[in-house]
N, C-alpha and C. Protein backbone atom coordinates (compact mmCIF):
# COMPACT_ATOMS: atom_id res chain seq x y z
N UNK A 1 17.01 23.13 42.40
CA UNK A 1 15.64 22.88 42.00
C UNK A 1 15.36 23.33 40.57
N UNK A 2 15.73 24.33 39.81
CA UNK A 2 15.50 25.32 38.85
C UNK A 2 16.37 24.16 38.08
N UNK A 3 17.53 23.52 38.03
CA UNK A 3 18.06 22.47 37.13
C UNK A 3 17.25 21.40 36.63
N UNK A 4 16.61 20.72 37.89
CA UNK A 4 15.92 20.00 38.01
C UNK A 4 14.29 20.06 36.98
N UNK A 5 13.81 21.23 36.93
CA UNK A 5 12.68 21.91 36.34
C UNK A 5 13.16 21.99 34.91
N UNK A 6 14.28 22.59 34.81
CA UNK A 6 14.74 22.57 33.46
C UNK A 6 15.06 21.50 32.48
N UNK A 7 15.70 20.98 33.60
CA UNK A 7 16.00 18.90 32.58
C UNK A 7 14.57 18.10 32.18
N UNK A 8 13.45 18.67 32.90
CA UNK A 8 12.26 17.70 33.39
C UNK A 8 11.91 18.36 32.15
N UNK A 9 11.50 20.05 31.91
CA UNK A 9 11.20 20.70 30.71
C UNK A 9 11.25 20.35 29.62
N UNK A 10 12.72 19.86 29.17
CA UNK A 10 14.21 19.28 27.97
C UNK A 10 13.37 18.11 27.66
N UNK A 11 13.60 17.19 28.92
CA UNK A 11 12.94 15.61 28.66
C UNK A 11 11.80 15.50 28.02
N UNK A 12 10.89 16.54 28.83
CA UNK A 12 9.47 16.38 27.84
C UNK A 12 9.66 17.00 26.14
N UNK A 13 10.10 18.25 25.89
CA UNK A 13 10.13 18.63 25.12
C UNK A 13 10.65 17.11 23.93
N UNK A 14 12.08 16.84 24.59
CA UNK A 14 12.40 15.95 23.18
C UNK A 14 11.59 15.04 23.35
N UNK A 15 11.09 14.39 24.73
CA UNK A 15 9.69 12.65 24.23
C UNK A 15 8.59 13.66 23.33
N UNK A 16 8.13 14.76 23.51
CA UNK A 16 7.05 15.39 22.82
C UNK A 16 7.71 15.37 20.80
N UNK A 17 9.04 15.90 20.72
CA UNK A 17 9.13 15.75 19.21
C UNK A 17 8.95 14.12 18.94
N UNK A 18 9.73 13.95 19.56
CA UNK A 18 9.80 11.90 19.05
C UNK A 18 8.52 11.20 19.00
N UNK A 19 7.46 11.79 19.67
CA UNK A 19 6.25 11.08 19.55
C UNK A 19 5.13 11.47 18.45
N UNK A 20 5.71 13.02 17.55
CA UNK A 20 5.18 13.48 17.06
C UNK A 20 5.66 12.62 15.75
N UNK A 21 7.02 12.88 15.52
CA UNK A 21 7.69 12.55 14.86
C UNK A 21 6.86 10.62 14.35
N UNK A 22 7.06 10.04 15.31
CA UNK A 22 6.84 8.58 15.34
C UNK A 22 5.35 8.45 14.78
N UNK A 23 4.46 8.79 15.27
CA UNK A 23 3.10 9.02 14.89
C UNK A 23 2.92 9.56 13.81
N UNK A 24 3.65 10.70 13.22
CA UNK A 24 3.61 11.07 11.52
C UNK A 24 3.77 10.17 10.85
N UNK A 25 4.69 8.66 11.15
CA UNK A 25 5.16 7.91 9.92
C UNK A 25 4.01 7.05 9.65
N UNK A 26 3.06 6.39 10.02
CA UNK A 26 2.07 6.15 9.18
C UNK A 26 0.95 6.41 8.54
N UNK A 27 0.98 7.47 8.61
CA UNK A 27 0.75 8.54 7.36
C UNK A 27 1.06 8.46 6.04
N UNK A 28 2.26 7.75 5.93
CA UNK A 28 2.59 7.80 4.87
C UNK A 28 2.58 6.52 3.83
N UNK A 29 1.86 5.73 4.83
CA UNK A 29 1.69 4.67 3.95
C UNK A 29 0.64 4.33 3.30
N UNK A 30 0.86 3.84 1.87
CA UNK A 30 0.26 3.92 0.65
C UNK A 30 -1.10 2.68 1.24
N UNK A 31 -2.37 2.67 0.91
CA UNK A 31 -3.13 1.68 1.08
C UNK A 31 -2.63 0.12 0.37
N UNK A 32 -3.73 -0.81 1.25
CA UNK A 32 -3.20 -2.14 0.03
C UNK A 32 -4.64 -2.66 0.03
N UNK A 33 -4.47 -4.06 -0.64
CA UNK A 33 -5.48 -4.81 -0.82
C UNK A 33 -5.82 -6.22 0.78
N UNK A 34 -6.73 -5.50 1.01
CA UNK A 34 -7.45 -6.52 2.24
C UNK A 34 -8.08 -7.57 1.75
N UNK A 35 -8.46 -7.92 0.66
CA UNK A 35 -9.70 -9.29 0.46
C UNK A 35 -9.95 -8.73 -1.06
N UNK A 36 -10.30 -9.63 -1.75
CA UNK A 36 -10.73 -9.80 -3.17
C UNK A 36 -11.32 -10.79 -3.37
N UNK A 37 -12.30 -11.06 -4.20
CA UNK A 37 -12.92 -11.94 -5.18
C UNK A 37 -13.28 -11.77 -6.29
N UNK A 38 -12.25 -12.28 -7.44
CA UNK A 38 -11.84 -13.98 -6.58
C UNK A 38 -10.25 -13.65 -5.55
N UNK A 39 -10.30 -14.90 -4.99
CA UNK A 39 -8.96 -15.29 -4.04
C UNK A 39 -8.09 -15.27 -5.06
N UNK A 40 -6.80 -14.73 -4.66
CA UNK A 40 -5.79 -15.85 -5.55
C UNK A 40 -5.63 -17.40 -5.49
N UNK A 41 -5.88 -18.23 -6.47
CA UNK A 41 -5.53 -19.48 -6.92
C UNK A 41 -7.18 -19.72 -6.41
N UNK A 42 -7.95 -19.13 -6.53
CA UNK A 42 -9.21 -20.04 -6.25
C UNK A 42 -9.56 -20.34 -7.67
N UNK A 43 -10.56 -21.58 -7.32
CA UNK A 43 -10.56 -22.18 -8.68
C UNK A 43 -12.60 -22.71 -8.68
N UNK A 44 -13.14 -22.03 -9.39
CA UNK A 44 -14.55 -21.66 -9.56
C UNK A 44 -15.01 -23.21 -10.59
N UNK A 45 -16.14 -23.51 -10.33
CA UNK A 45 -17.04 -24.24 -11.13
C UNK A 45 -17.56 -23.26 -12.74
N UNK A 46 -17.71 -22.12 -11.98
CA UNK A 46 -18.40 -21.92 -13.40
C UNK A 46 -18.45 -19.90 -12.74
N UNK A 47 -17.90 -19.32 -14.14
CA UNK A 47 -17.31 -18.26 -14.01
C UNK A 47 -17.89 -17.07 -12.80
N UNK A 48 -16.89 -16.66 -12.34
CA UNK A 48 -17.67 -15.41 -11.30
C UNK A 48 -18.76 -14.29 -12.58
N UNK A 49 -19.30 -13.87 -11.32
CA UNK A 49 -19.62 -12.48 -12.20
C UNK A 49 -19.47 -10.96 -12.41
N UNK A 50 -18.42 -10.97 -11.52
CA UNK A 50 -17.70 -9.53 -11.08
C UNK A 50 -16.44 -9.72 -10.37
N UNK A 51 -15.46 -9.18 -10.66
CA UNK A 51 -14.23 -9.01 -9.60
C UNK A 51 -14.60 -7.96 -8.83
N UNK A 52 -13.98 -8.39 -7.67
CA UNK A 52 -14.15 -6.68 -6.21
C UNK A 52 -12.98 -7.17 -5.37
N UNK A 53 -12.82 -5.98 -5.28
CA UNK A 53 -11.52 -5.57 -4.28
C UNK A 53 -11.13 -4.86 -3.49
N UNK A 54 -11.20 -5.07 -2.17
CA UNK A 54 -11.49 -4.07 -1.40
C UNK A 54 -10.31 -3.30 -0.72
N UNK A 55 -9.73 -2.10 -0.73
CA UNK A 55 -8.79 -1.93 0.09
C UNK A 55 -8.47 -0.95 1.66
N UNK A 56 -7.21 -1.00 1.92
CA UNK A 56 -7.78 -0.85 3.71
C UNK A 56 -7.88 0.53 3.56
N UNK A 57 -7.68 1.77 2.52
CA UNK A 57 -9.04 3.06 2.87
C UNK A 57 -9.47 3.39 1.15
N UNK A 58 -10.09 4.36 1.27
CA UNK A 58 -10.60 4.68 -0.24
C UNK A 58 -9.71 4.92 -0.97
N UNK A 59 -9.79 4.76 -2.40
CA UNK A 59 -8.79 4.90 -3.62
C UNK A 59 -9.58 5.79 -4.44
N UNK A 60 -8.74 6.88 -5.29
CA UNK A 60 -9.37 7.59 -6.38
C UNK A 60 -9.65 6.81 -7.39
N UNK A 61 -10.75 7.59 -8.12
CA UNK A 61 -11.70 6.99 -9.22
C UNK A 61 -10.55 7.11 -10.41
N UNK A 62 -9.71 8.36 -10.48
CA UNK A 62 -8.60 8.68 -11.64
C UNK A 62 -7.42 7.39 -11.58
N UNK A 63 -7.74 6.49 -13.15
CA UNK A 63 -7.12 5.80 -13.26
C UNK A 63 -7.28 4.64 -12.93
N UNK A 64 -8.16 4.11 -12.26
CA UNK A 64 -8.56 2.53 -11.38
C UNK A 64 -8.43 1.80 -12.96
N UNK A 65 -8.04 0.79 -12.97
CA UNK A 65 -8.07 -0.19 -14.10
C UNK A 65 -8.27 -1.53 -13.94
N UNK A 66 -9.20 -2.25 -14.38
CA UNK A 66 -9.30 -3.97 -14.09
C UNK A 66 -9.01 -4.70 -15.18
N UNK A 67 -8.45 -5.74 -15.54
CA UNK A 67 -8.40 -6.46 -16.76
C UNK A 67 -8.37 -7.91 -16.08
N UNK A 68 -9.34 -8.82 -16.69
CA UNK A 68 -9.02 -10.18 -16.53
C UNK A 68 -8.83 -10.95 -17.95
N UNK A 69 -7.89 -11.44 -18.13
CA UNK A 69 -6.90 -12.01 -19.14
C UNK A 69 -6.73 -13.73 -18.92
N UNK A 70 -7.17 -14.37 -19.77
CA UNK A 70 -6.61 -15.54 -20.26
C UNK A 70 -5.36 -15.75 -20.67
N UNK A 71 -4.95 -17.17 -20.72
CA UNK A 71 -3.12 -17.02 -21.50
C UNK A 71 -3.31 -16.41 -22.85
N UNK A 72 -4.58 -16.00 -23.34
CA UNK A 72 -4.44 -15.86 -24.76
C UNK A 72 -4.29 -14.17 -24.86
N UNK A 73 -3.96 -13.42 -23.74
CA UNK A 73 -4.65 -12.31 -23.37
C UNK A 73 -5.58 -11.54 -23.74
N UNK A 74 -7.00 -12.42 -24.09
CA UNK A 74 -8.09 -11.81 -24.06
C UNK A 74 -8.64 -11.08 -22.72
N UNK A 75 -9.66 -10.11 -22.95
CA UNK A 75 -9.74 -9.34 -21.61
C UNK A 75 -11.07 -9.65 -21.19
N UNK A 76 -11.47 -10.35 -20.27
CA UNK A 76 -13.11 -10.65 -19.58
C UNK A 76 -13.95 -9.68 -19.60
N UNK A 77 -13.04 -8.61 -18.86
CA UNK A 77 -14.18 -7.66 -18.37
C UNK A 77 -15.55 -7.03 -19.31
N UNK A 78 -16.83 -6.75 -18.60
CA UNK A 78 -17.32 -6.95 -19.42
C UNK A 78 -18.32 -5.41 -18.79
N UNK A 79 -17.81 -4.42 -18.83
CA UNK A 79 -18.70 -3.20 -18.60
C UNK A 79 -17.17 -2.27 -17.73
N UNK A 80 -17.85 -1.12 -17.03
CA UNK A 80 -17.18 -0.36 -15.93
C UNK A 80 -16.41 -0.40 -15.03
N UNK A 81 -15.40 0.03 -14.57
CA UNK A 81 -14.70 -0.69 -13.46
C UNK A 81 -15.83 0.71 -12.30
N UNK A 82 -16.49 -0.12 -10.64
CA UNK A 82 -16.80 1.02 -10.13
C UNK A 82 -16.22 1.33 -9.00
N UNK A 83 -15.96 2.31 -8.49
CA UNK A 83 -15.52 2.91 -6.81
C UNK A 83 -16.55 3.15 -6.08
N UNK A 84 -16.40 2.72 -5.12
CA UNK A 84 -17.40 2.93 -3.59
C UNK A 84 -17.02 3.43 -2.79
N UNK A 85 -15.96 3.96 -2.24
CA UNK A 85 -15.35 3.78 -0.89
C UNK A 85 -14.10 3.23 -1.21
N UNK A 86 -13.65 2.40 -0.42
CA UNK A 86 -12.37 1.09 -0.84
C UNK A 86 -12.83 0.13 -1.52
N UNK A 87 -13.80 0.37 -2.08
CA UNK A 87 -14.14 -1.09 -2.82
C UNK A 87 -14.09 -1.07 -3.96
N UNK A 88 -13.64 -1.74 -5.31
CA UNK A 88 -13.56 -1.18 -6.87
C UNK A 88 -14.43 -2.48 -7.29
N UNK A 89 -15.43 -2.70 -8.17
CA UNK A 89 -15.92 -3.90 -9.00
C UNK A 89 -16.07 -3.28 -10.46
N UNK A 90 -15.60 -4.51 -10.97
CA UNK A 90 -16.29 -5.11 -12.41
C UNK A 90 -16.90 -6.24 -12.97
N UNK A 91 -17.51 -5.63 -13.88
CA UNK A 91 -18.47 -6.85 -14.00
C UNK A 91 -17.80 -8.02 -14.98
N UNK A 92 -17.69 -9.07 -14.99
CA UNK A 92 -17.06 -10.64 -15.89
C UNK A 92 -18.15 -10.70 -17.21
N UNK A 93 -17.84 -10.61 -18.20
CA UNK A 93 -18.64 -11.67 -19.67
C UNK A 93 -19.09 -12.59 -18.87
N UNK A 94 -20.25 -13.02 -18.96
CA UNK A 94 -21.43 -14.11 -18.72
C UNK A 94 -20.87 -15.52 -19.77
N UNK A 95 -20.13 -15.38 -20.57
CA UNK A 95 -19.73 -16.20 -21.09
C UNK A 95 -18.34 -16.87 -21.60
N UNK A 96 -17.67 -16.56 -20.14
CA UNK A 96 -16.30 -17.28 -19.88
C UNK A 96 -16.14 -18.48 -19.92
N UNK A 97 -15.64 -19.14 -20.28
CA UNK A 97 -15.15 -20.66 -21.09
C UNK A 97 -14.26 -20.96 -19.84
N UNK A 98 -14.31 -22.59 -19.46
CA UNK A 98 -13.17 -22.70 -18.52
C UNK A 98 -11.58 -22.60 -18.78
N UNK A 99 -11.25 -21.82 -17.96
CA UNK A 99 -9.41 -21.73 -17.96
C UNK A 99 -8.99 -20.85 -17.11
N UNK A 100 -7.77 -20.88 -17.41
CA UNK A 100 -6.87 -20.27 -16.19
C UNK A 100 -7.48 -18.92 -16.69
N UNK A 101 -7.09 -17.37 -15.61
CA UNK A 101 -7.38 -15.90 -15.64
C UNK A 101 -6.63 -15.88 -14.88
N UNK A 102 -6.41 -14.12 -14.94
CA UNK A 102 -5.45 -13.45 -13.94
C UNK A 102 -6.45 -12.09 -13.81
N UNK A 103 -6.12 -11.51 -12.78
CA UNK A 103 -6.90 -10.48 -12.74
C UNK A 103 -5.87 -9.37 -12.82
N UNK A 104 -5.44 -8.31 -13.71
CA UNK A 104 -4.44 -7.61 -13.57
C UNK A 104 -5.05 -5.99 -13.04
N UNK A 105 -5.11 -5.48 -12.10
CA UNK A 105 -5.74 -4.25 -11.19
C UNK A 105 -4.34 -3.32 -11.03
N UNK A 106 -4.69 -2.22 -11.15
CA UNK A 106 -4.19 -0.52 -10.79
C UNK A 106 -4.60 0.45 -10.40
N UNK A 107 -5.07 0.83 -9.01
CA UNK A 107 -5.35 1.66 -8.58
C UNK A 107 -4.52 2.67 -8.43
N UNK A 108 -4.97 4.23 -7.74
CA UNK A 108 -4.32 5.60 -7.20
C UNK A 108 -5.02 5.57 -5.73
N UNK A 109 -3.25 4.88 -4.93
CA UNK A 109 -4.50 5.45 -3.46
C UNK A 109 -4.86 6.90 -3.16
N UNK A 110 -5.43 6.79 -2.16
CA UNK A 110 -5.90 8.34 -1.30
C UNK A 110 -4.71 9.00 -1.52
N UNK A 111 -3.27 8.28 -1.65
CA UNK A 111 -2.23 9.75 -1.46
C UNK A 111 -2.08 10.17 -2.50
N UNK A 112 -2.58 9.48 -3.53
CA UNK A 112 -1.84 9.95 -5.30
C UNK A 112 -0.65 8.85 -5.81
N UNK A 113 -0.79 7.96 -5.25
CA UNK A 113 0.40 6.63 -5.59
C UNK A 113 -0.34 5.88 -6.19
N UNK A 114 0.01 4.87 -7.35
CA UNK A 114 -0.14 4.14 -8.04
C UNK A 114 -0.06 2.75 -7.27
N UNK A 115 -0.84 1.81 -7.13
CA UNK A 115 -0.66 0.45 -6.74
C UNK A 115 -1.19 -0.55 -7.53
N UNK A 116 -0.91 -1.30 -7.97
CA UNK A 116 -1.02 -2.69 -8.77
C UNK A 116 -0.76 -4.29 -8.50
N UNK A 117 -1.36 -5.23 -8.83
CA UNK A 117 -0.86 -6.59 -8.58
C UNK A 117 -1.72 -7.12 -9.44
N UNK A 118 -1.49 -8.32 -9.43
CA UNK A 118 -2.25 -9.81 -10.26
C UNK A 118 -2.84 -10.73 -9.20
N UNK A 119 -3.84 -10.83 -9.76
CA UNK A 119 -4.51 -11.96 -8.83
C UNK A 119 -5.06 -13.23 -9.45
N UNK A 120 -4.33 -14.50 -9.91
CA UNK A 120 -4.66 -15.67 -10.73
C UNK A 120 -5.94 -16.70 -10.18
N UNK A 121 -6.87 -17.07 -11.24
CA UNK A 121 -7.50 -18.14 -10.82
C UNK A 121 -7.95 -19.04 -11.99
N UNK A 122 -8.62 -19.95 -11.22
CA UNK A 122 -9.47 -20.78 -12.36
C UNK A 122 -11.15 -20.41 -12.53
N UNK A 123 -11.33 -21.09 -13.74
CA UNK A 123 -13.00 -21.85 -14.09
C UNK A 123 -13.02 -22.85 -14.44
N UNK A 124 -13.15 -24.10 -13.80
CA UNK A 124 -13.67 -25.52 -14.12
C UNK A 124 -11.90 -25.76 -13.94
N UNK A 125 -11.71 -27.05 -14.72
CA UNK A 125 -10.64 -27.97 -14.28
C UNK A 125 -9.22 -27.50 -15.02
N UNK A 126 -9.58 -26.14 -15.54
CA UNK A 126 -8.36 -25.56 -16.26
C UNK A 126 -6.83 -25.29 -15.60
N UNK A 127 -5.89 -25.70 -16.12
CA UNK A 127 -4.69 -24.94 -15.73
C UNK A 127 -4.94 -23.50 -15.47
N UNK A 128 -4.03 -23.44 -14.28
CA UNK A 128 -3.32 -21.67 -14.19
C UNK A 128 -3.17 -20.65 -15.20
N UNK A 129 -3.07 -19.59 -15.32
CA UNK A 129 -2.55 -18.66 -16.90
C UNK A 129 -0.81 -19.26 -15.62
N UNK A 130 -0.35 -18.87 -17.24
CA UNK A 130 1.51 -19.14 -17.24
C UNK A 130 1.78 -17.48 -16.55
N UNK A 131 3.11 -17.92 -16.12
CA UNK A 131 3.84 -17.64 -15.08
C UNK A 131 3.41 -15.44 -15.61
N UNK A 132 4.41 -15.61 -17.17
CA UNK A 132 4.39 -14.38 -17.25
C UNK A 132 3.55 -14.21 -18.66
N UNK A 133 3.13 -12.99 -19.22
CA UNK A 133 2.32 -13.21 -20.06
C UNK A 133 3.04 -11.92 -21.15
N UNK A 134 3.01 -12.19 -22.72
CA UNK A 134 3.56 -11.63 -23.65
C UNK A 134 3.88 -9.50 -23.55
N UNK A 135 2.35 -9.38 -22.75
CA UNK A 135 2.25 -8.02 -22.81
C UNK A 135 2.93 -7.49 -21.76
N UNK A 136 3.59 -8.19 -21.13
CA UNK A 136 4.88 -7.97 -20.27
C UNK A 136 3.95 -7.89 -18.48
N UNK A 137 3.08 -8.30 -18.70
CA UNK A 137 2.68 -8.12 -16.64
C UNK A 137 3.12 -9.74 -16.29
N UNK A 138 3.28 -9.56 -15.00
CA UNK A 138 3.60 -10.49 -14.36
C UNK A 138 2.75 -11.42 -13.31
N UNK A 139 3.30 -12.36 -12.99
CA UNK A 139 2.05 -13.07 -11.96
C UNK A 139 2.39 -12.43 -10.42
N UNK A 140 1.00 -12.53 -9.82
CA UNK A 140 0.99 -12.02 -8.34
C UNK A 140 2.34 -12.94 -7.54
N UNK A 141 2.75 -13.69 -7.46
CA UNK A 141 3.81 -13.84 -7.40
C UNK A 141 4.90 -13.22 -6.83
N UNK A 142 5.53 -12.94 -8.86
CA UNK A 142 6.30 -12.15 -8.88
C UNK A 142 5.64 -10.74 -8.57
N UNK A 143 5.19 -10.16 -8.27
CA UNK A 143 5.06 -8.51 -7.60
C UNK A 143 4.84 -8.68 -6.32
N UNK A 144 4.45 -9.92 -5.97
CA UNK A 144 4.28 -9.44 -4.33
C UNK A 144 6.12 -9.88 -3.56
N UNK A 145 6.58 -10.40 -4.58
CA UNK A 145 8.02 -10.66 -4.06
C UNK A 145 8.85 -9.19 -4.84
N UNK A 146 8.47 -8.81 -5.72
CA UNK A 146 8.84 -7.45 -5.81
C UNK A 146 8.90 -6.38 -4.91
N UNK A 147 7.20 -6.36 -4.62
CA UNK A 147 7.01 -5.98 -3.29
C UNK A 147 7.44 -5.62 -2.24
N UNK A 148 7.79 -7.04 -2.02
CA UNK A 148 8.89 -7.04 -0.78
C UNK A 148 9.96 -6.98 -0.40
N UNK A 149 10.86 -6.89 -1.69
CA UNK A 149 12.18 -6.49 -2.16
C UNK A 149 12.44 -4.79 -1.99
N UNK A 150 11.18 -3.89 -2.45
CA UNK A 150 11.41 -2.79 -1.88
C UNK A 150 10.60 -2.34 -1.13
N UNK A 151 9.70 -2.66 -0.01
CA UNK A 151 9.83 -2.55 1.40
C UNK A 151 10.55 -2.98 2.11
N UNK A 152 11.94 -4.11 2.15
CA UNK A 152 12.77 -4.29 2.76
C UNK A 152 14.05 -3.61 2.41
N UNK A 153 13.96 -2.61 1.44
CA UNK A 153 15.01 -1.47 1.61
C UNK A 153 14.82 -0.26 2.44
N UNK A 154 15.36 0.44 2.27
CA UNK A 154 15.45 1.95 2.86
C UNK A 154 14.25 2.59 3.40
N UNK A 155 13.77 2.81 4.20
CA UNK A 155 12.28 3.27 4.37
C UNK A 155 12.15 4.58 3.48
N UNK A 156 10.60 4.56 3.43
CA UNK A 156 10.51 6.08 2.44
C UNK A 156 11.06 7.42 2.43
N UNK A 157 11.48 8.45 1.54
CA UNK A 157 12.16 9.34 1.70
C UNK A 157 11.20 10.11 3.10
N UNK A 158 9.80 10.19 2.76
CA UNK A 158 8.99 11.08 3.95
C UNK A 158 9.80 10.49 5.41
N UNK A 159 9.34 9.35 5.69
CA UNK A 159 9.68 8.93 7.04
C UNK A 159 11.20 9.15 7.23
N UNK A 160 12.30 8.81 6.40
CA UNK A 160 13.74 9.46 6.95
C UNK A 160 13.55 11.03 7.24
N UNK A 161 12.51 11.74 6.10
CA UNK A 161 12.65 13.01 6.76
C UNK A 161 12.21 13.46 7.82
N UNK A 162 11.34 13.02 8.43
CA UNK A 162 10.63 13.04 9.68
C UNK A 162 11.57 13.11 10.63
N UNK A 163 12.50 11.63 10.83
CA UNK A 163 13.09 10.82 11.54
C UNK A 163 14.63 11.88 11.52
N UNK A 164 14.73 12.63 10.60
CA UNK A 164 15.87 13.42 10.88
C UNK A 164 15.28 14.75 11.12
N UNK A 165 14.21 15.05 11.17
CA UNK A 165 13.31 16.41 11.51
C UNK A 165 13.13 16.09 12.81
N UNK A 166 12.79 15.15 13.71
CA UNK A 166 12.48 14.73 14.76
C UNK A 166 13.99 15.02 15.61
N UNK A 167 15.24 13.89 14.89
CA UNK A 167 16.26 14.44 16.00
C UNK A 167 16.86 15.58 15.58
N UNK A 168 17.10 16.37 14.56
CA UNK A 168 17.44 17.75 14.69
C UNK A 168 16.68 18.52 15.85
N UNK A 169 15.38 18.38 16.18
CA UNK A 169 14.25 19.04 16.63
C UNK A 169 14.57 18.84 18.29
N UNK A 170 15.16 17.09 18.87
CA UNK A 170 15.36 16.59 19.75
C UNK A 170 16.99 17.89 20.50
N UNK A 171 17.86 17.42 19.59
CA UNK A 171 19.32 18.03 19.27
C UNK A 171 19.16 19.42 19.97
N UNK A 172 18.34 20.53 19.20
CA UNK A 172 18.34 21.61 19.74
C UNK A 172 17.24 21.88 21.24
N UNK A 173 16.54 21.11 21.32
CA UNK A 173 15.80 21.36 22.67
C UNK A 173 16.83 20.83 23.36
N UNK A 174 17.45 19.99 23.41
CA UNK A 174 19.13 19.57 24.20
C UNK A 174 19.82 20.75 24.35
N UNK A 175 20.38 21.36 23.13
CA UNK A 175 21.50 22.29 23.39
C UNK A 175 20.83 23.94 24.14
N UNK A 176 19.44 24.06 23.88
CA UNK A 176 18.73 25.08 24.71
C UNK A 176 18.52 24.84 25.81
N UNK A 177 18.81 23.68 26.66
CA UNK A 177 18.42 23.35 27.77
C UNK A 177 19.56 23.41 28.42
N UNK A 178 20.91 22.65 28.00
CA UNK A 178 22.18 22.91 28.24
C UNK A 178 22.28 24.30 28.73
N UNK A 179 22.38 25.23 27.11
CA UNK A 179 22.69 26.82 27.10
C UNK A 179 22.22 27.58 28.42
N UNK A 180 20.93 27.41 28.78
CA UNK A 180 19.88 27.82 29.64
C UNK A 180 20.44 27.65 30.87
N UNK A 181 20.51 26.15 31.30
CA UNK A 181 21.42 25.92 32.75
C UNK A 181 22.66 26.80 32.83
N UNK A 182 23.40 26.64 32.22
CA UNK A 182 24.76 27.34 32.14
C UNK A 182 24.55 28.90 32.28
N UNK A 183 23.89 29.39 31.89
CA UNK A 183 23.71 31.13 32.20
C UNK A 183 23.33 31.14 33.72
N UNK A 184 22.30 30.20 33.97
CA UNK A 184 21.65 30.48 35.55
C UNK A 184 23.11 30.27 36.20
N UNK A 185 23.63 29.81 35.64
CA UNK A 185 24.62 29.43 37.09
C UNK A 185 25.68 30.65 37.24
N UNK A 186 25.88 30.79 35.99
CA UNK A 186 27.00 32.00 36.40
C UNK A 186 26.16 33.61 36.21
């Protein structure tokens, strides 16, 4: 019976690290962007009057940056970038000419990480801005395939450490449970 009590003990103990363990890892992920306006590739009659962007939790005020850029890379914006919550706006020049824009954004989420992308559109019957632009940023595009090039590597250093904090943690409630039986018996 006392074996029995002891394995049942072991079992919980290691499902108790592994669930701790498992539940820490999203924690660690950096916020993103849920919805913006404008859309990417939306294409407007006649110029917005603010970009907003909302993301899935709050972002620090240190560092938020908006730029909307023509191919000529002139910059739209036309006052403050502001924080709410998850939400960042700026206000557009009242007197945007039709053509392609990109919206180039950099936030600091809640953890202290840097996040960025491009978001392209139109006003009136204008072409796109081109692919990449002189001052070296790129189109949403290319970063969200960046993107995904390194989230489909290695998961973050935090979560491997977890994930090897978890079975080290698993490992020795094993070998104490082992150790433990083995004395009762002899």
């Amino acid at each position: 019976m006392r074996h029995t009590h002891l394995f049942s003990g072991a079992a919980a103990a290691v499902l108790a690290a592994l669930l701790i363990t498992a539940s820490s890892a999203p924690a660690i992920a950096h916020e993103s962007l849920t919805s913006s306006s404008p859309t990417e590739g939306q294409q407007f009659d006649t110029a917005p009057q603010q970009v907003e962007l909302v993301f899935t939790d709050e972002v620090l005020p240190q560092g938020a940056e908006i730029a909307v850029v023509d191919d000529a890379g002139e910059d739209w914006v036309d006052g403050e970038v502001t924080i709410d919550g998850s939400a960042v706006t700026v206000p557009l020049a009242a007197d945007m000419p039709d053509a392609g824009y990109e919206v180039q954004w950099r936030v600091v989420s809640g953890d202290g990480h840097p996040i960025s992308s491009t978001i392209p559109f139109t006003v009136g019957d204008a072409e796109p801005v081109s692919e990449a632009h002189d001052d070296g940023h790129t189109s949403h595009a290319d970063a969200e395939a960046e993107e995904s090039d390194q989230s489909a590597g290695l998961p973050t250093w935090g979560v491997v450490t977890l994930a090897v904090g978890g079975v080290v943690v698993a490992a020795g409630v094993a070998f104490l449970a082992v150790t433990l039986a083995r004395r009762r018996r002899s």
